[in-house]
N, C-alpha and C. Protein backbone atom coordinates (compact mmCIF):
# COMPACT_ATOMS: atom_id res chain seq x y z
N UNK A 1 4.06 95.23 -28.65
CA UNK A 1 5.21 94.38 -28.38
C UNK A 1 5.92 94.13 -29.72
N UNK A 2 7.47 94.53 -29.56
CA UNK A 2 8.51 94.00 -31.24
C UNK A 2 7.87 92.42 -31.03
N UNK A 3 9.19 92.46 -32.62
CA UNK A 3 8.94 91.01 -32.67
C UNK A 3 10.16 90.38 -31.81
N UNK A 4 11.35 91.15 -31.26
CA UNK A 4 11.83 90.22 -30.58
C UNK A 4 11.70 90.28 -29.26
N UNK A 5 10.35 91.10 -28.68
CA UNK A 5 10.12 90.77 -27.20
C UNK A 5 9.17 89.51 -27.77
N UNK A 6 8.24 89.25 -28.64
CA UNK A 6 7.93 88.13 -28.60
C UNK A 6 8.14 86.97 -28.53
N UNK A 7 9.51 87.03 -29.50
CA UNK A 7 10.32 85.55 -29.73
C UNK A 7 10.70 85.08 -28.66
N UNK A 8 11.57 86.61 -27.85
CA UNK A 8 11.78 86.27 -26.47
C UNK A 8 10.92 85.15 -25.15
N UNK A 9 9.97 86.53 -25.29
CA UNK A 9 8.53 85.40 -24.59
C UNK A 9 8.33 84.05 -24.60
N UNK A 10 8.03 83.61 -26.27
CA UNK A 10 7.55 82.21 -26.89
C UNK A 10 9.08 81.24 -25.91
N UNK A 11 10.12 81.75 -26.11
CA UNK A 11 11.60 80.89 -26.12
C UNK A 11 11.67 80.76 -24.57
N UNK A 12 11.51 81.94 -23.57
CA UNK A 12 11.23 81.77 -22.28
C UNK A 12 9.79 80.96 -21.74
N UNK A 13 8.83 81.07 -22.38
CA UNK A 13 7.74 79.81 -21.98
C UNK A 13 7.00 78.90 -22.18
N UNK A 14 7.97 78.84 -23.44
CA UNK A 14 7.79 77.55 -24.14
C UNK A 14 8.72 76.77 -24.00
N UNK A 15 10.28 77.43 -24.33
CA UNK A 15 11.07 76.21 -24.48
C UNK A 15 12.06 76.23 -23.21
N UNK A 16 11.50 76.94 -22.22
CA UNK A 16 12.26 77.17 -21.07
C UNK A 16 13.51 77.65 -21.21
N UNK A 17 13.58 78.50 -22.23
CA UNK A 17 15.02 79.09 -22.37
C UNK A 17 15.12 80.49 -21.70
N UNK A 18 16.17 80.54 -20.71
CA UNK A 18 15.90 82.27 -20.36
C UNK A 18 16.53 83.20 -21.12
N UNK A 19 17.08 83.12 -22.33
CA UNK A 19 17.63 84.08 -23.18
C UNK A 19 17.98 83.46 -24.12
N UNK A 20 18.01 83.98 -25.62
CA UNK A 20 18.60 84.11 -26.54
C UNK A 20 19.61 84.44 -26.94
N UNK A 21 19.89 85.04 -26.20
CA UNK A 21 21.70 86.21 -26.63
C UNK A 21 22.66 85.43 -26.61
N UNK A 22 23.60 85.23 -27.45
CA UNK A 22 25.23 83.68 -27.55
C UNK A 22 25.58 84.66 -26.21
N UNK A 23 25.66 82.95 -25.30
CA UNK A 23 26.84 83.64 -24.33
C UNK A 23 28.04 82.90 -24.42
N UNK A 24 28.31 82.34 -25.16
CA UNK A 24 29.95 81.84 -25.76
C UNK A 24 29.56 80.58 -24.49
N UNK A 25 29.12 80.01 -24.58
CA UNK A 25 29.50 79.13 -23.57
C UNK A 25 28.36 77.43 -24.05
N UNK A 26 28.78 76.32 -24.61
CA UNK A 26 27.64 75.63 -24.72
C UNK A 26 26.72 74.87 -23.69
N UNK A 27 27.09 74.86 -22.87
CA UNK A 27 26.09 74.89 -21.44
C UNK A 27 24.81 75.56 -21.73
N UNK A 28 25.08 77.20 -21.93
CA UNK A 28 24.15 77.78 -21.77
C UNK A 28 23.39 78.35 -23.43
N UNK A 29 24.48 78.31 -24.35
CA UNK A 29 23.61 78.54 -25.96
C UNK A 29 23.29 77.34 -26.57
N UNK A 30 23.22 76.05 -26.10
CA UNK A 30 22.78 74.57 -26.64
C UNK A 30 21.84 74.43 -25.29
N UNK A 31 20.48 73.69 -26.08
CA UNK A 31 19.41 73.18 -25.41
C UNK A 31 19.11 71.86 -25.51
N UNK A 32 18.22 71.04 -24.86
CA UNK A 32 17.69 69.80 -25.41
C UNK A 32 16.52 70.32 -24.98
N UNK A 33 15.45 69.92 -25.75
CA UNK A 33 14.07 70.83 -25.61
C UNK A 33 13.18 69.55 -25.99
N UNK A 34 12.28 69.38 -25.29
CA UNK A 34 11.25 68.04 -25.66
C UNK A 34 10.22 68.47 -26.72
N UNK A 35 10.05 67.89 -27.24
CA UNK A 35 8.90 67.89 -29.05
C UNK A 35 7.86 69.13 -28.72
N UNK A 36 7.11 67.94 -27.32
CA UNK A 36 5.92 68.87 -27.20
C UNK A 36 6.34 70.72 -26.59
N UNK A 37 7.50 70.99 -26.03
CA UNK A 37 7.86 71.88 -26.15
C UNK A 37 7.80 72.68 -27.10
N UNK A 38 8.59 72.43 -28.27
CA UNK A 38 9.23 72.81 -29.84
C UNK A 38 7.70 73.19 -30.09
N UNK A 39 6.58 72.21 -29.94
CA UNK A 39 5.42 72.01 -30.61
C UNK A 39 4.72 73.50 -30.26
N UNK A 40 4.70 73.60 -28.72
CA UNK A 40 3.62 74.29 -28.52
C UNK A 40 4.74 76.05 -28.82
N UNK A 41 5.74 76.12 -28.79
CA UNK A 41 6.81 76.81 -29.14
C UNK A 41 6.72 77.38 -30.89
N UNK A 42 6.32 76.90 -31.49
CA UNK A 42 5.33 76.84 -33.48
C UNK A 42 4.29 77.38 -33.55
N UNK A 43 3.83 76.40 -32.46
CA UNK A 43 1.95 76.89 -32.02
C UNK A 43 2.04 78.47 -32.17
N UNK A 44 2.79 78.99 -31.10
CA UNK A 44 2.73 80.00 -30.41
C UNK A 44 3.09 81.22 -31.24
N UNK A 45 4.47 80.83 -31.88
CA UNK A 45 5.07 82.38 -33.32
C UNK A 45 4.02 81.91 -34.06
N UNK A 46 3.29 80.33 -34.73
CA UNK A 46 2.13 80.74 -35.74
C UNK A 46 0.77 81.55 -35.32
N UNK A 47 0.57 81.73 -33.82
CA UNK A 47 -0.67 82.20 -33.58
C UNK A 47 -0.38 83.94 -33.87
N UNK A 48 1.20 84.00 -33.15
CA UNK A 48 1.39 85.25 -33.38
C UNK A 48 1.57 86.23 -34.66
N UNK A 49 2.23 85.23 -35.86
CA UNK A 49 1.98 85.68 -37.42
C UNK A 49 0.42 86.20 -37.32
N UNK A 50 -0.70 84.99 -36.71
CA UNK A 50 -1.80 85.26 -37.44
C UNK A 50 -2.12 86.60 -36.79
N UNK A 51 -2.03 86.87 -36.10
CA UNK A 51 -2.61 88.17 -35.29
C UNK A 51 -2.00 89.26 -35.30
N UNK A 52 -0.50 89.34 -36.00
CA UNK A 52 0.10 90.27 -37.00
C UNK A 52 -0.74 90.94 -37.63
N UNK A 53 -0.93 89.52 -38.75
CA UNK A 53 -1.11 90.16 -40.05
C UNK A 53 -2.95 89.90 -40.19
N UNK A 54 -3.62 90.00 -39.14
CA UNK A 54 -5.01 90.24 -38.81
C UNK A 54 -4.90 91.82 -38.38
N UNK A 55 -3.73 92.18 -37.46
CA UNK A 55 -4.00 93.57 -37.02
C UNK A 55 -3.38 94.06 -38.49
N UNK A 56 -2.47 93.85 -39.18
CA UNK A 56 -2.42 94.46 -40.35
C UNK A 56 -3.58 95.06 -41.34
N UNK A 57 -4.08 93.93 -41.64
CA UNK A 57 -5.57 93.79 -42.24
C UNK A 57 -6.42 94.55 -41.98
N UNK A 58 -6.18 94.94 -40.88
CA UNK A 58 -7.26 96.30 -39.57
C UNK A 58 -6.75 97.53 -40.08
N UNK A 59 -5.85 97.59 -40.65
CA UNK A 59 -5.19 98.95 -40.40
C UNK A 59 -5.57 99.37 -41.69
N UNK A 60 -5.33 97.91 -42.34
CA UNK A 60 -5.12 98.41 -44.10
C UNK A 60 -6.76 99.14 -44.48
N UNK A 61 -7.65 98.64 -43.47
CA UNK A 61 -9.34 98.62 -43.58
C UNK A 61 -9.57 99.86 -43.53
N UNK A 62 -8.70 100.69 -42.17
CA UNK A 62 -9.18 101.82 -41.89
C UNK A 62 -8.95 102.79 -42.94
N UNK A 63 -7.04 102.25 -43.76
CA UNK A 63 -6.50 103.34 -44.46
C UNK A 63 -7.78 103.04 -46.07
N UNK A 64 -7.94 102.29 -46.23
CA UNK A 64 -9.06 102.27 -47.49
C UNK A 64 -10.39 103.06 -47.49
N UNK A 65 -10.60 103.05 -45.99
CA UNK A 65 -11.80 103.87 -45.65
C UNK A 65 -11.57 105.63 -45.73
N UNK A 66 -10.71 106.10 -45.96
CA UNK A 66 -10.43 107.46 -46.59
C UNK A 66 -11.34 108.06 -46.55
N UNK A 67 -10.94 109.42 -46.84
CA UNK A 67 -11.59 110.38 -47.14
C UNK A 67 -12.52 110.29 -48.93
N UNK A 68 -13.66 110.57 -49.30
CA UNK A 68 -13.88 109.88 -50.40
C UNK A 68 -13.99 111.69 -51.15
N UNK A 69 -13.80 111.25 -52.75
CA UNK A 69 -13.46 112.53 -53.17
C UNK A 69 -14.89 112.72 -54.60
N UNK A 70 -15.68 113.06 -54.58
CA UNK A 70 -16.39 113.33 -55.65
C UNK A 70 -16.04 114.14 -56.70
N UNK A 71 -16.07 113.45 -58.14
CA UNK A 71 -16.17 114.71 -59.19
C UNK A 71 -16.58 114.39 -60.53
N UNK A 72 -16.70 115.50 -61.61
CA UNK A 72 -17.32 114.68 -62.36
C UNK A 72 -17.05 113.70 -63.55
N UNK A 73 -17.80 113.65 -64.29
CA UNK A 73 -16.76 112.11 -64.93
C UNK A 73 -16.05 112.48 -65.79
N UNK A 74 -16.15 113.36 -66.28
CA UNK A 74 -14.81 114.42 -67.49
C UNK A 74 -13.61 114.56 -66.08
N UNK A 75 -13.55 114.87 -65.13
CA UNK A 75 -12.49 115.11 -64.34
C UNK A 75 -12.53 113.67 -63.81
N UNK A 76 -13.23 112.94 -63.78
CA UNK A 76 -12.36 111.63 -63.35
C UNK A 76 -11.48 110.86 -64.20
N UNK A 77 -12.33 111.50 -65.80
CA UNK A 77 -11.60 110.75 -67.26
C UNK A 77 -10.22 111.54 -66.70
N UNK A 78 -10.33 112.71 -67.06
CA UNK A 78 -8.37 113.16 -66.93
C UNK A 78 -7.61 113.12 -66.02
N UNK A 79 -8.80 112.69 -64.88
CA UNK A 79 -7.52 111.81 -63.41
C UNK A 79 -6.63 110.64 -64.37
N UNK A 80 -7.58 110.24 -64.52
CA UNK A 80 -7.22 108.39 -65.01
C UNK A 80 -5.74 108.75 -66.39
N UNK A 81 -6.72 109.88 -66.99
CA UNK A 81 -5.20 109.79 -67.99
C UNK A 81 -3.94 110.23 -67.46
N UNK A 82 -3.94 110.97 -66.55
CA UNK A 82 -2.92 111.13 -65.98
C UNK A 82 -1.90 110.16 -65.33
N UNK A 83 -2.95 109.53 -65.01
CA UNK A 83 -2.45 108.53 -63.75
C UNK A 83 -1.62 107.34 -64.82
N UNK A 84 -2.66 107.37 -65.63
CA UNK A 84 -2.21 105.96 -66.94
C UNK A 84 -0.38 107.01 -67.43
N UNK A 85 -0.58 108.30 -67.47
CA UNK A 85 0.59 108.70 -68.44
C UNK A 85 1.64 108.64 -67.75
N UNK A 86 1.46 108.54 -66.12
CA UNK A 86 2.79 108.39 -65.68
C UNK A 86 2.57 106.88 -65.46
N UNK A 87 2.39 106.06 -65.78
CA UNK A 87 3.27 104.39 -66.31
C UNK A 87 3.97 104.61 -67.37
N UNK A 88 5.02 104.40 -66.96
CA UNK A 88 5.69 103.60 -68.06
C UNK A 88 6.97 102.49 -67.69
N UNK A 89 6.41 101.55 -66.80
CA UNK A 89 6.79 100.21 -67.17
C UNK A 89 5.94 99.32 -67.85
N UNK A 90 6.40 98.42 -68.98
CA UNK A 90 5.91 97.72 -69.54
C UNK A 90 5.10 97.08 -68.66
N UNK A 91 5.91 96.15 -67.52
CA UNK A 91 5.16 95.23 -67.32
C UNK A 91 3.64 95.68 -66.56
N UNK A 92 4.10 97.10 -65.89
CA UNK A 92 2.67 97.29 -65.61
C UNK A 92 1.45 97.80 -66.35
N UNK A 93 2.02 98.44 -67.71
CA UNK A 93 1.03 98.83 -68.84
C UNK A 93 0.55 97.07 -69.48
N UNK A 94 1.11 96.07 -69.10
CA UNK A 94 0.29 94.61 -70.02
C UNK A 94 -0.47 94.11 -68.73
N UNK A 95 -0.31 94.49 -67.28
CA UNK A 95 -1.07 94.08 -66.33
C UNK A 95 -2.61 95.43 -66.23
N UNK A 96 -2.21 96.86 -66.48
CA UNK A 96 -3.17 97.48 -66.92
C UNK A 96 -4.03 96.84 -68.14
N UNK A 97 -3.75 96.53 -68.97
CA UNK A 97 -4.51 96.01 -70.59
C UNK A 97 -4.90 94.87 -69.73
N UNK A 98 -4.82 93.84 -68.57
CA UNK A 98 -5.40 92.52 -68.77
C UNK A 98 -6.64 93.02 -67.67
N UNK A 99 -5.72 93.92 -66.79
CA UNK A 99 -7.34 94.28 -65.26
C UNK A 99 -8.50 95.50 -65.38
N UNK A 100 -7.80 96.49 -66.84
CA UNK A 100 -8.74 97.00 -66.98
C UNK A 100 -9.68 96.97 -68.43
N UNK A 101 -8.83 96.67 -69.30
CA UNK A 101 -8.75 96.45 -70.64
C UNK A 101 -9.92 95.04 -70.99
N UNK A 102 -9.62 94.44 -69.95
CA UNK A 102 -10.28 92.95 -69.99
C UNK A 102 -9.79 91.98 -71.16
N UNK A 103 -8.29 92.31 -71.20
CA UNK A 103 -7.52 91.15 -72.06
C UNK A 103 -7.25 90.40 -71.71
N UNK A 104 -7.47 89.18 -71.96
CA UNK A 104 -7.26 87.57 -71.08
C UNK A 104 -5.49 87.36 -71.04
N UNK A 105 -4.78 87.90 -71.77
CA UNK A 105 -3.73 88.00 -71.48
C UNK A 105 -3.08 89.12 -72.13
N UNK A 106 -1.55 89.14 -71.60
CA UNK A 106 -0.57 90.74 -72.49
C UNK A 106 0.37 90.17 -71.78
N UNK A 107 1.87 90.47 -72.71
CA UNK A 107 3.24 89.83 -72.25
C UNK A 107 3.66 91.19 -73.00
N UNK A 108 5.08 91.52 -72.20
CA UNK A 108 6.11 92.53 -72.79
C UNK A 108 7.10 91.39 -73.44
N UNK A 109 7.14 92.14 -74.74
CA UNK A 109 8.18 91.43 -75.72
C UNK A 109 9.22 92.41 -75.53
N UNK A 110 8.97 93.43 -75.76
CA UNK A 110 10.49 94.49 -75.64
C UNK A 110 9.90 95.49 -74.63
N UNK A 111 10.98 96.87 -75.16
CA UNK A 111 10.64 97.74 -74.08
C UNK A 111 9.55 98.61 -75.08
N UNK A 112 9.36 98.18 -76.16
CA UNK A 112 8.74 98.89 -77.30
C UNK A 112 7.36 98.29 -77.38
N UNK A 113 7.04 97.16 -77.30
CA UNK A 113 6.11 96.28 -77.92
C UNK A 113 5.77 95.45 -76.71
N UNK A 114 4.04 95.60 -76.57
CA UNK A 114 2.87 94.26 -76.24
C UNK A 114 2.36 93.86 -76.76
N UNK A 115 2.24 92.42 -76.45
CA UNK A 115 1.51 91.78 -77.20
C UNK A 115 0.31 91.25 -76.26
N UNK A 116 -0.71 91.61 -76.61
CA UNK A 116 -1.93 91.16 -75.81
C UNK A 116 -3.71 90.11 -76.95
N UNK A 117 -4.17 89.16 -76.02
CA UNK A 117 -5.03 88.58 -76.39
C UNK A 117 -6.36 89.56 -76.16
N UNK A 118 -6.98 90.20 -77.28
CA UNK A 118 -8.20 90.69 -77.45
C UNK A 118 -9.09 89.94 -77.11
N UNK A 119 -10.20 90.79 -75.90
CA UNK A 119 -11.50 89.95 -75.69
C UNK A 119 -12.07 89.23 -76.91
């Protein structure tokens, strides 16, 4: 289900609205809707975020679970340099130096120069 057959749904049985769509008319695109309506109407898109981004979470599980690739550690060293030689944004070469480097911190001063705190 999109997300706007959902919204749809929540707005038809929650807030007793039978559509969303402007029909130029305020009769029918203005509501008065009671709290506990509105309420359980919140309830309902927050349950649905959560179960989004739970089936997200599922998916992301499976795609991590990959295919796994063995080799040896001279060919994993020149994966890695490779991988390091195509960065070149700063900011992600001072976030490389702090997650792998184990520098408690690194800031880009220019496009030339980091400055990072040595373990």
């Amino acid at each position: 289900m999109d997300n706007e057959q959902i919204i749809n749904e929540i707005a038809e049985k929650h807030l007793r609205i039978a559509t969303l769509a402007t029909q130029n008319s305020d009769s029918l695109d203005f509501h008065e809707v009671a709290v506990w309506f509105l309420r359980e109407a919140l309830m309902a898109a927050y349950e649905a975020g959560r179960a989004s981004a739970a089936d997200e979470c599922q998916h992301s599980e499976v795609e991590r679970s990959g295919v796994w690739t063995t080799m040896t550690i001279g060919d994993a060293f020149e994966h890695l340099k490779t991988w390091i030689d195509g960065i070149n944004d700063p900011a992600q070469i001072a976030l490389l130096m702090i997650h792998v480097c184990g520098c408690p911190r690194a800031a880009v001063i220019d496009d030339t120069l980091i400055a990072s705190e040595m373990p």
